[in-house]
C-alpha atoms as a PDB file:
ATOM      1  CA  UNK A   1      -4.056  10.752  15.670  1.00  0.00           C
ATOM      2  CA  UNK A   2      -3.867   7.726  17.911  1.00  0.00           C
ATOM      3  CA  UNK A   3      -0.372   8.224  18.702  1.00  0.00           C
ATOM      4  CA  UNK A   4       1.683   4.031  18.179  1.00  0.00           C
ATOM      5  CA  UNK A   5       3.716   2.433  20.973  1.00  0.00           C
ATOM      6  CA  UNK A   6       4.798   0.271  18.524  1.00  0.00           C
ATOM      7  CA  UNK A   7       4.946   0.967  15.051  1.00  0.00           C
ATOM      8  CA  UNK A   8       3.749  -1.021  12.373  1.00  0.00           C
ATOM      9  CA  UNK A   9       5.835  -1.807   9.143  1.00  0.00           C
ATOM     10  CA  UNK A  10       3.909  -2.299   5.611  1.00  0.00           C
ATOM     11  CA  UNK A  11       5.730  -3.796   3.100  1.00  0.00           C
ATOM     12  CA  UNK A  12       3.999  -3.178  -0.695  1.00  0.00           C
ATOM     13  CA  UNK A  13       5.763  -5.992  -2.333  1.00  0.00           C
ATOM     14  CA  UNK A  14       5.306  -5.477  -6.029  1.00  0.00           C
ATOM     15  CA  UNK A  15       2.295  -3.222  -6.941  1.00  0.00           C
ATOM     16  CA  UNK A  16       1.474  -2.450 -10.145  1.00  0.00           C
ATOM     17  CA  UNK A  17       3.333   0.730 -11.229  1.00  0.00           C
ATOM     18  CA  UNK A  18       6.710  -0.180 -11.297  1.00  0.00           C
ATOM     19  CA  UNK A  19       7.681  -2.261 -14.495  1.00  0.00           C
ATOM     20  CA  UNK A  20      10.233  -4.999 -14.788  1.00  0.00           C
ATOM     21  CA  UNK A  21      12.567  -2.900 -17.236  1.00  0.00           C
ATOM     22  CA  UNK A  22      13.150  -0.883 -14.446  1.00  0.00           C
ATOM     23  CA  UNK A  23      14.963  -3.092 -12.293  1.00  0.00           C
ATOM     24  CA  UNK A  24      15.728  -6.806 -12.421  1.00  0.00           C
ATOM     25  CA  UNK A  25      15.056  -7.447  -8.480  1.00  0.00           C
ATOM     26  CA  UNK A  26      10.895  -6.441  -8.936  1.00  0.00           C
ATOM     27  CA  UNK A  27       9.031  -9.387  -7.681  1.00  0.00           C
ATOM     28  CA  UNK A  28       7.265 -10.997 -10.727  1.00  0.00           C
ATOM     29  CA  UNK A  29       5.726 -14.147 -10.462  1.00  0.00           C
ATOM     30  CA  UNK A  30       3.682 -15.781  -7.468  1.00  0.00           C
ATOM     31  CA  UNK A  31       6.463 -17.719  -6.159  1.00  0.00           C
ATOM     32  CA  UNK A  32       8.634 -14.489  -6.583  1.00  0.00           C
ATOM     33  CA  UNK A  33       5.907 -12.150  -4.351  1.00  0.00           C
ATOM     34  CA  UNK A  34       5.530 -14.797  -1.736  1.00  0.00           C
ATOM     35  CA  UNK A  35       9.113 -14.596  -1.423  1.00  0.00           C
ATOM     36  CA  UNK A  36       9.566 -11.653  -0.926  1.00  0.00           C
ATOM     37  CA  UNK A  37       6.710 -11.326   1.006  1.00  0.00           C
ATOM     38  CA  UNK A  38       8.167 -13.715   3.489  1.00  0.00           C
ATOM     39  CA  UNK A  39      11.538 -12.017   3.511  1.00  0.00           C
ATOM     40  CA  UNK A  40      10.172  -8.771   4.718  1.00  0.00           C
ATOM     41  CA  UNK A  41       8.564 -10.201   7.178  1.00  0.00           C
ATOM     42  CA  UNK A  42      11.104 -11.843   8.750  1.00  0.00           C
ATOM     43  CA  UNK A  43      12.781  -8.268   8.480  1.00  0.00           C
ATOM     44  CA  UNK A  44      10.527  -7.092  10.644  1.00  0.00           C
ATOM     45  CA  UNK A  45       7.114  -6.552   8.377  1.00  0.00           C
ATOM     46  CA  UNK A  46       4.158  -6.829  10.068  1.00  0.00           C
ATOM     47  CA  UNK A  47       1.802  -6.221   6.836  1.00  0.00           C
ATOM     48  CA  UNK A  48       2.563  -7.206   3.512  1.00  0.00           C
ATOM     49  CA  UNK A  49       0.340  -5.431   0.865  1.00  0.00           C
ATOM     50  CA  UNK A  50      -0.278  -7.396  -2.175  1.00  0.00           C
ATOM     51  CA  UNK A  51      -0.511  -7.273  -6.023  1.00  0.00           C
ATOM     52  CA  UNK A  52      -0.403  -9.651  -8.107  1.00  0.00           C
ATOM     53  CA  UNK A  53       1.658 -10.155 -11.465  1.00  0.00           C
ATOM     54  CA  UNK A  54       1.900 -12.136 -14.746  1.00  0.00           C
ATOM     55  CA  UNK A  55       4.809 -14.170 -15.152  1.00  0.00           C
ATOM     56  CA  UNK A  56       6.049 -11.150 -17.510  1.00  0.00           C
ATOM     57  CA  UNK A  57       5.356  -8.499 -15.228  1.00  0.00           C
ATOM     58  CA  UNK A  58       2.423  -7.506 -16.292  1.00  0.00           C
ATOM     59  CA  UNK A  59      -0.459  -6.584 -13.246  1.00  0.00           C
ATOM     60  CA  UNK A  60      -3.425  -9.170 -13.151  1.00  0.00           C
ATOM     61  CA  UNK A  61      -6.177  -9.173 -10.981  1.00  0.00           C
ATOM     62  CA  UNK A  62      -6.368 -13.309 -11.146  1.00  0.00           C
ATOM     63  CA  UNK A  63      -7.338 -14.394  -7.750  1.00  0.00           C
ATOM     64  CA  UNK A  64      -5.662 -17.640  -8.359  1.00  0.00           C
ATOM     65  CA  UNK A  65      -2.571 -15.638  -8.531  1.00  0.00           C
ATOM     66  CA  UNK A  66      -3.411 -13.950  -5.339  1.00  0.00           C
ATOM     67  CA  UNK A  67      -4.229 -17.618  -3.937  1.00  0.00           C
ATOM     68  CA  UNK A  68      -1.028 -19.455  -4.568  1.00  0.00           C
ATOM     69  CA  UNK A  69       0.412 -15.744  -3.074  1.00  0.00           C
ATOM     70  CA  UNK A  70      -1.833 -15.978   0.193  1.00  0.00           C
ATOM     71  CA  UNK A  71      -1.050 -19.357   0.860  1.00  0.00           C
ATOM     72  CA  UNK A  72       2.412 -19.405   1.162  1.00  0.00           C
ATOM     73  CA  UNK A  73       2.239 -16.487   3.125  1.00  0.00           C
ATOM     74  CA  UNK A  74      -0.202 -17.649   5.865  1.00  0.00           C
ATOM     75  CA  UNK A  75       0.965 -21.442   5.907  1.00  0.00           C
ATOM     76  CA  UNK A  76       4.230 -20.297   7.212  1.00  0.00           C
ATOM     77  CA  UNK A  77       3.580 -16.760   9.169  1.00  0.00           C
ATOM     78  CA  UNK A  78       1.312 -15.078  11.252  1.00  0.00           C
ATOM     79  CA  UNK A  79       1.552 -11.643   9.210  1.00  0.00           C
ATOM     80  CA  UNK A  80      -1.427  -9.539   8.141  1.00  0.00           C
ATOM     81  CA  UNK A  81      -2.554 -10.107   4.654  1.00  0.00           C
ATOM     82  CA  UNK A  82      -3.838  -6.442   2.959  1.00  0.00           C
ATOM     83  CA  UNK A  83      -5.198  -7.314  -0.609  1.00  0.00           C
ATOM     84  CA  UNK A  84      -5.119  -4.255  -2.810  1.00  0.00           C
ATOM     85  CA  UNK A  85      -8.350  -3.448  -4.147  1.00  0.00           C
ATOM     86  CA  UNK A  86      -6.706  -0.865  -6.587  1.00  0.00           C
ATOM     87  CA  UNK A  87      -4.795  -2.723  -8.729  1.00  0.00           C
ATOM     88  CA  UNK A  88      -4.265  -0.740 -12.011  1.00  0.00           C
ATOM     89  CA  UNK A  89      -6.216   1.707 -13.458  1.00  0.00           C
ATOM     90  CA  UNK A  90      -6.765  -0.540 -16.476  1.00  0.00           C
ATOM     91  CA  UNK A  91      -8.662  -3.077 -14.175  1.00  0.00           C
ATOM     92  CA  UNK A  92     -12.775  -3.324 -13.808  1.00  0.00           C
ATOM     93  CA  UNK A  93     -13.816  -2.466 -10.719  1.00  0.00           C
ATOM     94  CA  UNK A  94     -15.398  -6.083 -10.324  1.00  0.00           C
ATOM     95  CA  UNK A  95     -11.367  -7.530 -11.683  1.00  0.00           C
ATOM     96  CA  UNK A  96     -10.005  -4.755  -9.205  1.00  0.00           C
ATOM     97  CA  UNK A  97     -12.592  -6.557  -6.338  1.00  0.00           C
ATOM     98  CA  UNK A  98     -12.194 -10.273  -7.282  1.00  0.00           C
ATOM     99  CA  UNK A  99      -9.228 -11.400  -5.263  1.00  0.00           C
ATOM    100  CA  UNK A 100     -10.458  -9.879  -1.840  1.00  0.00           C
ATOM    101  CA  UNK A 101     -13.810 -11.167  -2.531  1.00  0.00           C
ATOM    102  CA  UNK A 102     -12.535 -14.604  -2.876  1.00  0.00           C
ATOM    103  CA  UNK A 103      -9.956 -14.014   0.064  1.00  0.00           C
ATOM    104  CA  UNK A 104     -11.331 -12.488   2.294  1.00  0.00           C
ATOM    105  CA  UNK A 105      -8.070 -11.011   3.806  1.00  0.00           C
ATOM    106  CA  UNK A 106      -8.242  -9.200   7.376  1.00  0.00           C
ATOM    107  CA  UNK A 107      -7.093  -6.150   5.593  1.00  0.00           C
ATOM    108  CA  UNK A 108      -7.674  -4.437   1.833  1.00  0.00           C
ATOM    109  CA  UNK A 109      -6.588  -1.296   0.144  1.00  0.00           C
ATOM    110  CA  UNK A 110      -9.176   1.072  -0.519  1.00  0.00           C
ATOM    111  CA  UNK A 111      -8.341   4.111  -2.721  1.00  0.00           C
ATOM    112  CA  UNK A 112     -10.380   7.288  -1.443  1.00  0.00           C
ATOM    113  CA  UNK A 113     -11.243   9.053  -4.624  1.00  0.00           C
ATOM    114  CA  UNK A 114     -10.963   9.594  -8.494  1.00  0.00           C
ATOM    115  CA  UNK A 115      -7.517  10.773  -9.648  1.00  0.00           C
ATOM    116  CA  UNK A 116      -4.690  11.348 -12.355  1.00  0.00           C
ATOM    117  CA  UNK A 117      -2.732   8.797 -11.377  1.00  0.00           C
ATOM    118  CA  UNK A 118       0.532   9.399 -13.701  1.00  0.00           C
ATOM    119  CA  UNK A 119       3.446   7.482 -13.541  1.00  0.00           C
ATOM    120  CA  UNK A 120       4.354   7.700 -17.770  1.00  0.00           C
ATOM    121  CA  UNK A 121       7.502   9.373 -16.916  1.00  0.00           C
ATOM    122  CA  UNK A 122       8.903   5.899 -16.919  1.00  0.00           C
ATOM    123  CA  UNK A 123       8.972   5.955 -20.183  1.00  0.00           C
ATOM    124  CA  UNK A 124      11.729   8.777 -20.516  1.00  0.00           C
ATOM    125  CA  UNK A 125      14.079   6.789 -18.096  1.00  0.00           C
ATOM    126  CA  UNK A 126      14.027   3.321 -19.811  1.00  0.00           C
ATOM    127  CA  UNK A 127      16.478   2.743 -22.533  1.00  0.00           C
ATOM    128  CA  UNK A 128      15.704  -0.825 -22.961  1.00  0.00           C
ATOM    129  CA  UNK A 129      12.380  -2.617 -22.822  1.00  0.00           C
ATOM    130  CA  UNK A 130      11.955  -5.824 -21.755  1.00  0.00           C
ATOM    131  CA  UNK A 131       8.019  -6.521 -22.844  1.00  0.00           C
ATOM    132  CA  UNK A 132       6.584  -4.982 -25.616  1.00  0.00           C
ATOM    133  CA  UNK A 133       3.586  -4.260 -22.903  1.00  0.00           C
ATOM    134  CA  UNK A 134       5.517  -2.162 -20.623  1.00  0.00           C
ATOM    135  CA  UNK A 135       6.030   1.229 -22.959  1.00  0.00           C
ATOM    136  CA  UNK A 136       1.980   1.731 -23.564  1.00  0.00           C
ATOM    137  CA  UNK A 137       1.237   0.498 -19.849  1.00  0.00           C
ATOM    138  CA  UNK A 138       2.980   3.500 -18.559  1.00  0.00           C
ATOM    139  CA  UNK A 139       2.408   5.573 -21.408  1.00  0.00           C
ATOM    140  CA  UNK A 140      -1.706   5.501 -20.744  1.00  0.00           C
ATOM    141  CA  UNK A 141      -1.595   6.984 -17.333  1.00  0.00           C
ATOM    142  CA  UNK A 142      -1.000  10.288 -19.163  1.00  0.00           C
ATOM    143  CA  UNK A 143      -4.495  10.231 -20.927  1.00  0.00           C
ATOM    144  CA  UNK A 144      -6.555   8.037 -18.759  1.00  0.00           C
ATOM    145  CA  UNK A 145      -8.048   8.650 -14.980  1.00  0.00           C
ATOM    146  CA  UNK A 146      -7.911   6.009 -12.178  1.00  0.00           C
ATOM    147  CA  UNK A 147     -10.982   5.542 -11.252  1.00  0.00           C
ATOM    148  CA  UNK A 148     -12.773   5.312  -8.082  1.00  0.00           C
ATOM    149  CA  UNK A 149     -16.596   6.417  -7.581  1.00  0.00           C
ATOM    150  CA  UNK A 150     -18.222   7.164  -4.466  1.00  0.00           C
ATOM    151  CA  UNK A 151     -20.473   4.220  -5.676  1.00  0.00           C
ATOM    152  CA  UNK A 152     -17.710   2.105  -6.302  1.00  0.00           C
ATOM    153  CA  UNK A 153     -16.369   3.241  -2.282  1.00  0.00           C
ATOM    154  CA  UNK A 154     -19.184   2.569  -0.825  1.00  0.00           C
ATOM    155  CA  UNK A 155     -19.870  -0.900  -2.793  1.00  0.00           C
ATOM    156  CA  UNK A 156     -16.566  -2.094  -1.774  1.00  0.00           C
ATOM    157  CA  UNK A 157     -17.254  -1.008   1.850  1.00  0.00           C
ATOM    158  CA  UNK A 158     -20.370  -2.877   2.060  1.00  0.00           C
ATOM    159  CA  UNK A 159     -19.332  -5.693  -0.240  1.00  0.00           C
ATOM    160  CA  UNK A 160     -15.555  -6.831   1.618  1.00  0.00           C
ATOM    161  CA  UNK A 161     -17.081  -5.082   5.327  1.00  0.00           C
ATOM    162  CA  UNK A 162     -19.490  -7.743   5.019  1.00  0.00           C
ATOM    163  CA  UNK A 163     -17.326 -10.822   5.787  1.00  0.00           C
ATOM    164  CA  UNK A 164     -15.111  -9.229   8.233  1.00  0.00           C
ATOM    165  CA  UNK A 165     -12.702  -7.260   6.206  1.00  0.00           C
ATOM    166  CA  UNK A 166     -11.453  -4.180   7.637  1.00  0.00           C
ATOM    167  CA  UNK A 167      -9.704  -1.418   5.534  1.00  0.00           C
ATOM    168  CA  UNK A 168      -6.579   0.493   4.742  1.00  0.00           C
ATOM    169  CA  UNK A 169      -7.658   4.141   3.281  1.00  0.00           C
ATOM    170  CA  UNK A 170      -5.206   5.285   0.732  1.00  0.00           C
ATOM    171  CA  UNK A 171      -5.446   9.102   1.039  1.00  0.00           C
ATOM    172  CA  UNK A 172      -3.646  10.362  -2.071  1.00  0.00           C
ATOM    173  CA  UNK A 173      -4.682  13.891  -1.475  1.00  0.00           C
ATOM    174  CA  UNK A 174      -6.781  16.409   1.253  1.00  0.00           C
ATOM    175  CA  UNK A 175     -10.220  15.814   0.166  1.00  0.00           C
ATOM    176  CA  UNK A 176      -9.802  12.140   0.175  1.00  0.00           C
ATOM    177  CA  UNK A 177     -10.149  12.695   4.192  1.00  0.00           C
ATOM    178  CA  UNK A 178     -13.007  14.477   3.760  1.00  0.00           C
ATOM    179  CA  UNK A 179     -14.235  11.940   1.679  1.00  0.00           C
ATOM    180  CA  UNK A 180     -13.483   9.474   4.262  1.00  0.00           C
ATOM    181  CA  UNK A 181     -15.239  11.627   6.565  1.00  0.00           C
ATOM    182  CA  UNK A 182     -17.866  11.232   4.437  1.00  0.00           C
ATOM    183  CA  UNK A 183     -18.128   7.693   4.993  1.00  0.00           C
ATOM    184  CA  UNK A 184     -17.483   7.253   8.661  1.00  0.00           C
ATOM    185  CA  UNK A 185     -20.496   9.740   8.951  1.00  0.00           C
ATOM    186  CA  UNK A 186     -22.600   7.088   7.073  1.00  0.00           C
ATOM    187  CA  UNK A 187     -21.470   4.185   8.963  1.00  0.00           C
ATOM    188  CA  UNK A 188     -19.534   2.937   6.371  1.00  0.00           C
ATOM    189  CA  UNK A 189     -15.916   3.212   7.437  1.00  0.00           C
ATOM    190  CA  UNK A 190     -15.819   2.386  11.030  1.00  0.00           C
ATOM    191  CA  UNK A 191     -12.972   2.939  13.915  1.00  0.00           C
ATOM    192  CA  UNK A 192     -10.259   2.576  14.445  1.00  0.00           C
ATOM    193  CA  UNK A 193      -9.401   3.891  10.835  1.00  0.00           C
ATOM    194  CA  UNK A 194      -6.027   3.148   9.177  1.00  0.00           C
ATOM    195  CA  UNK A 195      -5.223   5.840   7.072  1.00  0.00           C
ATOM    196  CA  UNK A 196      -2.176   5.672   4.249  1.00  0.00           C
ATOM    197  CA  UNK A 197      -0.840   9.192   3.549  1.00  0.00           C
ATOM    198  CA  UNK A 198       0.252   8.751  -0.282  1.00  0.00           C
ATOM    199  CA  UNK A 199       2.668  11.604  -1.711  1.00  0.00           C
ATOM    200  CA  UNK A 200       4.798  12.023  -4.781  1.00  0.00           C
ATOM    201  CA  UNK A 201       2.348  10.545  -7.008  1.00  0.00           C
ATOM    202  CA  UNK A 202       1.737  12.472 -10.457  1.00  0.00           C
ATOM    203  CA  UNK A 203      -1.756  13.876  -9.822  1.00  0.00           C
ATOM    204  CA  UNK A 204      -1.685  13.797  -5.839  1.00  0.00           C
ATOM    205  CA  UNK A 205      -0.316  15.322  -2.985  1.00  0.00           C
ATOM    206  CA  UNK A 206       3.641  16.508  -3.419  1.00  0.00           C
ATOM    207  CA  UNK A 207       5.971  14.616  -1.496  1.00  0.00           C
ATOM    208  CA  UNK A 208       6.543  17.660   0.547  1.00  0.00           C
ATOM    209  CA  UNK A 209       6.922  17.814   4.739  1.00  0.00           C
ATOM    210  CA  UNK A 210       5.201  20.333   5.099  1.00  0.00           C
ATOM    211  CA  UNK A 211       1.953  18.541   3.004  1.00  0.00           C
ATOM    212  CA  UNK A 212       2.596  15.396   5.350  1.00  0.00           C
ATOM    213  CA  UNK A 213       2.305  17.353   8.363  1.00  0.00           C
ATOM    214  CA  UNK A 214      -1.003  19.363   6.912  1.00  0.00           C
ATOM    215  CA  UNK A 215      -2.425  15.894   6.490  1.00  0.00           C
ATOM    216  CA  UNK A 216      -2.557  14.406   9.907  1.00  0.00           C
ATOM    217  CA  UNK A 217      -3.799  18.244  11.338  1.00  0.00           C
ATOM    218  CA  UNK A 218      -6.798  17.737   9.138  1.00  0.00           C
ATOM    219  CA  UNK A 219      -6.847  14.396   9.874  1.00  0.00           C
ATOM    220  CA  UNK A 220      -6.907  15.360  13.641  1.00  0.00           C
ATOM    221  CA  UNK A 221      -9.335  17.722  12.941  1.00  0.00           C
ATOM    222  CA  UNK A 222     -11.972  15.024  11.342  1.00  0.00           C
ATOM    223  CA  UNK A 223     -11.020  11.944  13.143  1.00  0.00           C
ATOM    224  CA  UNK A 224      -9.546  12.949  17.138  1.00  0.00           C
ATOM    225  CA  UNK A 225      -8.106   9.868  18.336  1.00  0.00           C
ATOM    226  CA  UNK A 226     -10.287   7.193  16.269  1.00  0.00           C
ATOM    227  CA  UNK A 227      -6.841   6.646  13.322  1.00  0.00           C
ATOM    228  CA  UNK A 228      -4.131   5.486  13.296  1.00  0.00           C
ATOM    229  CA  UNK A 229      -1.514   7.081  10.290  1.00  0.00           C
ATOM    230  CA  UNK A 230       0.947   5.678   8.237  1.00  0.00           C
ATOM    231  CA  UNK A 231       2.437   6.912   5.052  1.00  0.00           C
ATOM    232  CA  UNK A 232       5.057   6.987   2.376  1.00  0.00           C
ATOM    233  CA  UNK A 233       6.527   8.977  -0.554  1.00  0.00           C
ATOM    234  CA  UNK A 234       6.786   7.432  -4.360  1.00  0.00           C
ATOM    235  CA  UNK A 235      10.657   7.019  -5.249  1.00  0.00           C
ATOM    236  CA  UNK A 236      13.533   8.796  -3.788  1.00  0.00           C
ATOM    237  CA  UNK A 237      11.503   9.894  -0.857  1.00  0.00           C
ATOM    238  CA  UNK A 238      10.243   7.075   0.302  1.00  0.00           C
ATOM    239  CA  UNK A 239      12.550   6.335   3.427  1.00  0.00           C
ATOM    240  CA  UNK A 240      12.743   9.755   4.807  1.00  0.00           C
ATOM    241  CA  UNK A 241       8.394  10.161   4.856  1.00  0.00           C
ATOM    242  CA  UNK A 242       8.610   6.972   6.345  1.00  0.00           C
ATOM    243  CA  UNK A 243      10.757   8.176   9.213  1.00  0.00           C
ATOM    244  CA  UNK A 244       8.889  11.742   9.716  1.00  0.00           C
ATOM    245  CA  UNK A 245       6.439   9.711   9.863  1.00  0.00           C
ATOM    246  CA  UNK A 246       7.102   7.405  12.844  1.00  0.00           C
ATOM    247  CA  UNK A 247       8.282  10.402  14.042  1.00  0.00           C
ATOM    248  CA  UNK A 248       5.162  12.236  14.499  1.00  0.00           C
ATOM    249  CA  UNK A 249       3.617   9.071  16.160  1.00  0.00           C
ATOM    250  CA  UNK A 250       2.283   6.820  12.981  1.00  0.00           C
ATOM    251  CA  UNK A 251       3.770   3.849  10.972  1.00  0.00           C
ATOM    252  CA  UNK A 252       5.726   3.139   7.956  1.00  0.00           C
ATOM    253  CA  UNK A 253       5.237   1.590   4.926  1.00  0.00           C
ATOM    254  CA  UNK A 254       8.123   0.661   2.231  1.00  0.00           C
ATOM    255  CA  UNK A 255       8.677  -2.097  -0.493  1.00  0.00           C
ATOM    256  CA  UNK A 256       9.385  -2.232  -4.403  1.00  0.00           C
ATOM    257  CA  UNK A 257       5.947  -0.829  -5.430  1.00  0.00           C
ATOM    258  CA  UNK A 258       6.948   2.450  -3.974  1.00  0.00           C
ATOM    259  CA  UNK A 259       9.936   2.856  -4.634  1.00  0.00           C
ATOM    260  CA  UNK A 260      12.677   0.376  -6.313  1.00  0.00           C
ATOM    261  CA  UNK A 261      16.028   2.851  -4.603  1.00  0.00           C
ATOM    262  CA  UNK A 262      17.886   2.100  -1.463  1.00  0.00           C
ATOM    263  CA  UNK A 263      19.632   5.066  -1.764  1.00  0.00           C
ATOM    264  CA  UNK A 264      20.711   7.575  -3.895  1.00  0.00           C
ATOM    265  CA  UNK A 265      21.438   5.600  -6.820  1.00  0.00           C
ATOM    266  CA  UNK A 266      21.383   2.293  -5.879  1.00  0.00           C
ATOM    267  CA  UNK A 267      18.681  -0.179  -6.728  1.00  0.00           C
ATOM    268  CA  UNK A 268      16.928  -2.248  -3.615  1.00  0.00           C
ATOM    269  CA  UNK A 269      17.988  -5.817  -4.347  1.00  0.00           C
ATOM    270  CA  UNK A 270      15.046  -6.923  -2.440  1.00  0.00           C
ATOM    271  CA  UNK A 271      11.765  -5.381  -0.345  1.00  0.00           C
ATOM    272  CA  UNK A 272      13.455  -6.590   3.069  1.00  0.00           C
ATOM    273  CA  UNK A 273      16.919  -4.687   2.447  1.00  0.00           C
ATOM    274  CA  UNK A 274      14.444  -1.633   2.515  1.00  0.00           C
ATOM    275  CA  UNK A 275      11.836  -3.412   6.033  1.00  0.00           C
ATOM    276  CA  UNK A 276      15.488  -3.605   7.183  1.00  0.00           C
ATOM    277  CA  UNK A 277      16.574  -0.169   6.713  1.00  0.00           C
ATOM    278  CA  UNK A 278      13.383   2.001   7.916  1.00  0.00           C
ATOM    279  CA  UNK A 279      13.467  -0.775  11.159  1.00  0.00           C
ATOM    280  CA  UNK A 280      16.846   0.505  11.842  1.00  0.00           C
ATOM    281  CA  UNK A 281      15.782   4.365  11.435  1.00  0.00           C
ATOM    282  CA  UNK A 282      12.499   3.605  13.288  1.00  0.00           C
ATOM    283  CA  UNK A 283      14.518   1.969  16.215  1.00  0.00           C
ATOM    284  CA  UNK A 284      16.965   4.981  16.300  1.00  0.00           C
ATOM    285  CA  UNK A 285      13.797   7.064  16.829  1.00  0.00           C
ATOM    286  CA  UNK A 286      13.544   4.846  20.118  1.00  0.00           C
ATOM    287  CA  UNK A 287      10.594   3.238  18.735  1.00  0.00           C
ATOM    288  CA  UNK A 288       9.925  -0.165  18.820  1.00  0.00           C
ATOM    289  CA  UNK A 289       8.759  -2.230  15.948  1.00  0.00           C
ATOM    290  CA  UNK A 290       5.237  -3.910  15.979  1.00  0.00           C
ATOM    291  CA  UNK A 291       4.720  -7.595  15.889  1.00  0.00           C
ATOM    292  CA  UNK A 292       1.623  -8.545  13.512  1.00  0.00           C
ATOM    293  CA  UNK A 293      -0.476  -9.922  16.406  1.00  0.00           C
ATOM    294  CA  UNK A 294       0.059  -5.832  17.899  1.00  0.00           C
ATOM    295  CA  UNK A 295      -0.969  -4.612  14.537  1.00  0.00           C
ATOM    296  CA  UNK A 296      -3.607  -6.444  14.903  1.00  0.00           C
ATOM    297  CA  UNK A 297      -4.966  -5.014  18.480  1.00  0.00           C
ATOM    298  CA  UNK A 298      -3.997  -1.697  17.239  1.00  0.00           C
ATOM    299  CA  UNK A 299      -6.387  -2.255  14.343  1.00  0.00           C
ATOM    300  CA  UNK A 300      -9.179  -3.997  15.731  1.00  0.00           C
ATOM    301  CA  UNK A 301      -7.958  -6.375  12.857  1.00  0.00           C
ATOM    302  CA  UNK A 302     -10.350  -9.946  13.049  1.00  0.00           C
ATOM    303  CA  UNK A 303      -7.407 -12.522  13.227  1.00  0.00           C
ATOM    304  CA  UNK A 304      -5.845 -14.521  11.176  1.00  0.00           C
ATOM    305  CA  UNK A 305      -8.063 -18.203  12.343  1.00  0.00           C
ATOM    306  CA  UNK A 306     -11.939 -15.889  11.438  1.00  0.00           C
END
């Protein structure tokens, strides 16, 4: 790994996992997400990571959504934009696709490989339901696959590469570095990569140390010095993985998609109360915190003006 001077904070501002019945600060609407967004910037977030939402909480893959998002974002900051490409599992690849093709954003999500992506445990800690969407939203992750093809890779790769758009690699589990691997051997994925160590998900790698620090030795082992790592537990863990992993010389990445805690307990009342929290842990590691125009040397990201 590519050891960081600096490290770089993500902030995942809303995603599409998390429901509203779960908490009444998730981001919601496209004024809400720019909002935040802009919040955890000013914390200290170099990268905001975006989903989009209906009005109701429900995931969309509308890039007008992601428009009116976007363009708050970049009319008042300099931050890096990364578009997901993953939205939900219930999404088309071409609906999943449609927002970064439009956008054209300096960075997008790209999920490494087909998975059980589970997350309908919700459904046993909600007592009250806002939506009458939420309950069989959650409740199909148990019976259907998230799916992501090695055409589907490699058209995305060829499709968003095209105008510019480099990539954040959402490992989820071992072989999705080999499947990375895979690509950078064809060309595809070029250097310097960004890879996103994803545990605790249902289906993936356990949000274990131990599997965190078996990740970047096989990542070593594939890619030398041509990553850089970040990466981040689902729920309760998310804060400590972020720290181990500044610690062992990558970034962070936090916000209400990941996790909707502050601590044991407590509810985040907002994705910069957590950018504020893993700055000050990050900082006590005597590591300074990147600005986005170092992200994006560290990157090889295009610029915001291309």
């Amino acid at each position: 790994m590519r050891a960081a001077e600096r490290v770089i904070i993500t902030t995942a501002v809303t995603g599409s996992v998390n429901i509203p019945s779960q908490s009444p600060y998730l981001p919601l609407s496209a004024d809400e997400v720019a909002d935040a967004a802009l919040e955890a910037i000013e914390a200290g977030s170099a990268i905001v990571h975006l989903h989009a939402r209906e009005p109701d909480g429900r995931p969309t893959p509308d890039p007008d959504v992601f428009e009116k998002i976007v363009g708050r974002i970049t009319a008042e900051t300099d931050a890096v934009i990364n578009i997901t490409t993953g939205g939900a599992s219930s999404m088309t690849m071409d609906e999943r696709l449609a927002a970064a093709v439009r956008l054209r954003p300096e960075l997008a999500s790209l999920n490494m490989g087909s998975m059980n992506f589970v997350y309908s445990g919700i459904a046993e800690k909600v007592t009250e339901w806002k939506h009458e969407w939420e309950k069989p939203y959650v409740l199909n992750t148990y019976s259907h696959p998230f799916v992501n093809t090695f055409d589907a890779i490699e058209n995305t790769l060829r499709t968003l590469g095209a105008s510019g758009t480099r990539f954040e690699y959402e490992c989820y589990d071992i072989g999705h570095l080999y499947s990375l691997a895979y690509f950078v051997e064809k060309g595809l994925a070029k250097p310097p990569l960004l890879i996103q160590g994803v545990f605790g998900v249902l289906g993936g790698i356990g949000a274990d140390h131990a599997n965190l620090e078996h990740m970047v030795r096989i990542a070593d082992k594939l890619f030398g010095d041509d990553y850089q790592f970040s990466a981040f537990a689902a729920g309760r863990d998310q804060l400590r993985f972020g720290t181990h992993s500044a610690w062992l010389g990558g970034h962070v990445r936090v916000g209400l998609e990941d996790s909707l805690w502050i601590g044991k307990g407590r509810l985040a009342e907002s994705n910069a109360q957590q950018v504020r929290k893993i700055r000050a842990m990050v900082e006590d590691l005597g590591k300074p915190v990147a600005t986005p125009a170092e992200a994006r040397e560290m990157l090889a990201l295009r610029g915001k003006k291309a």
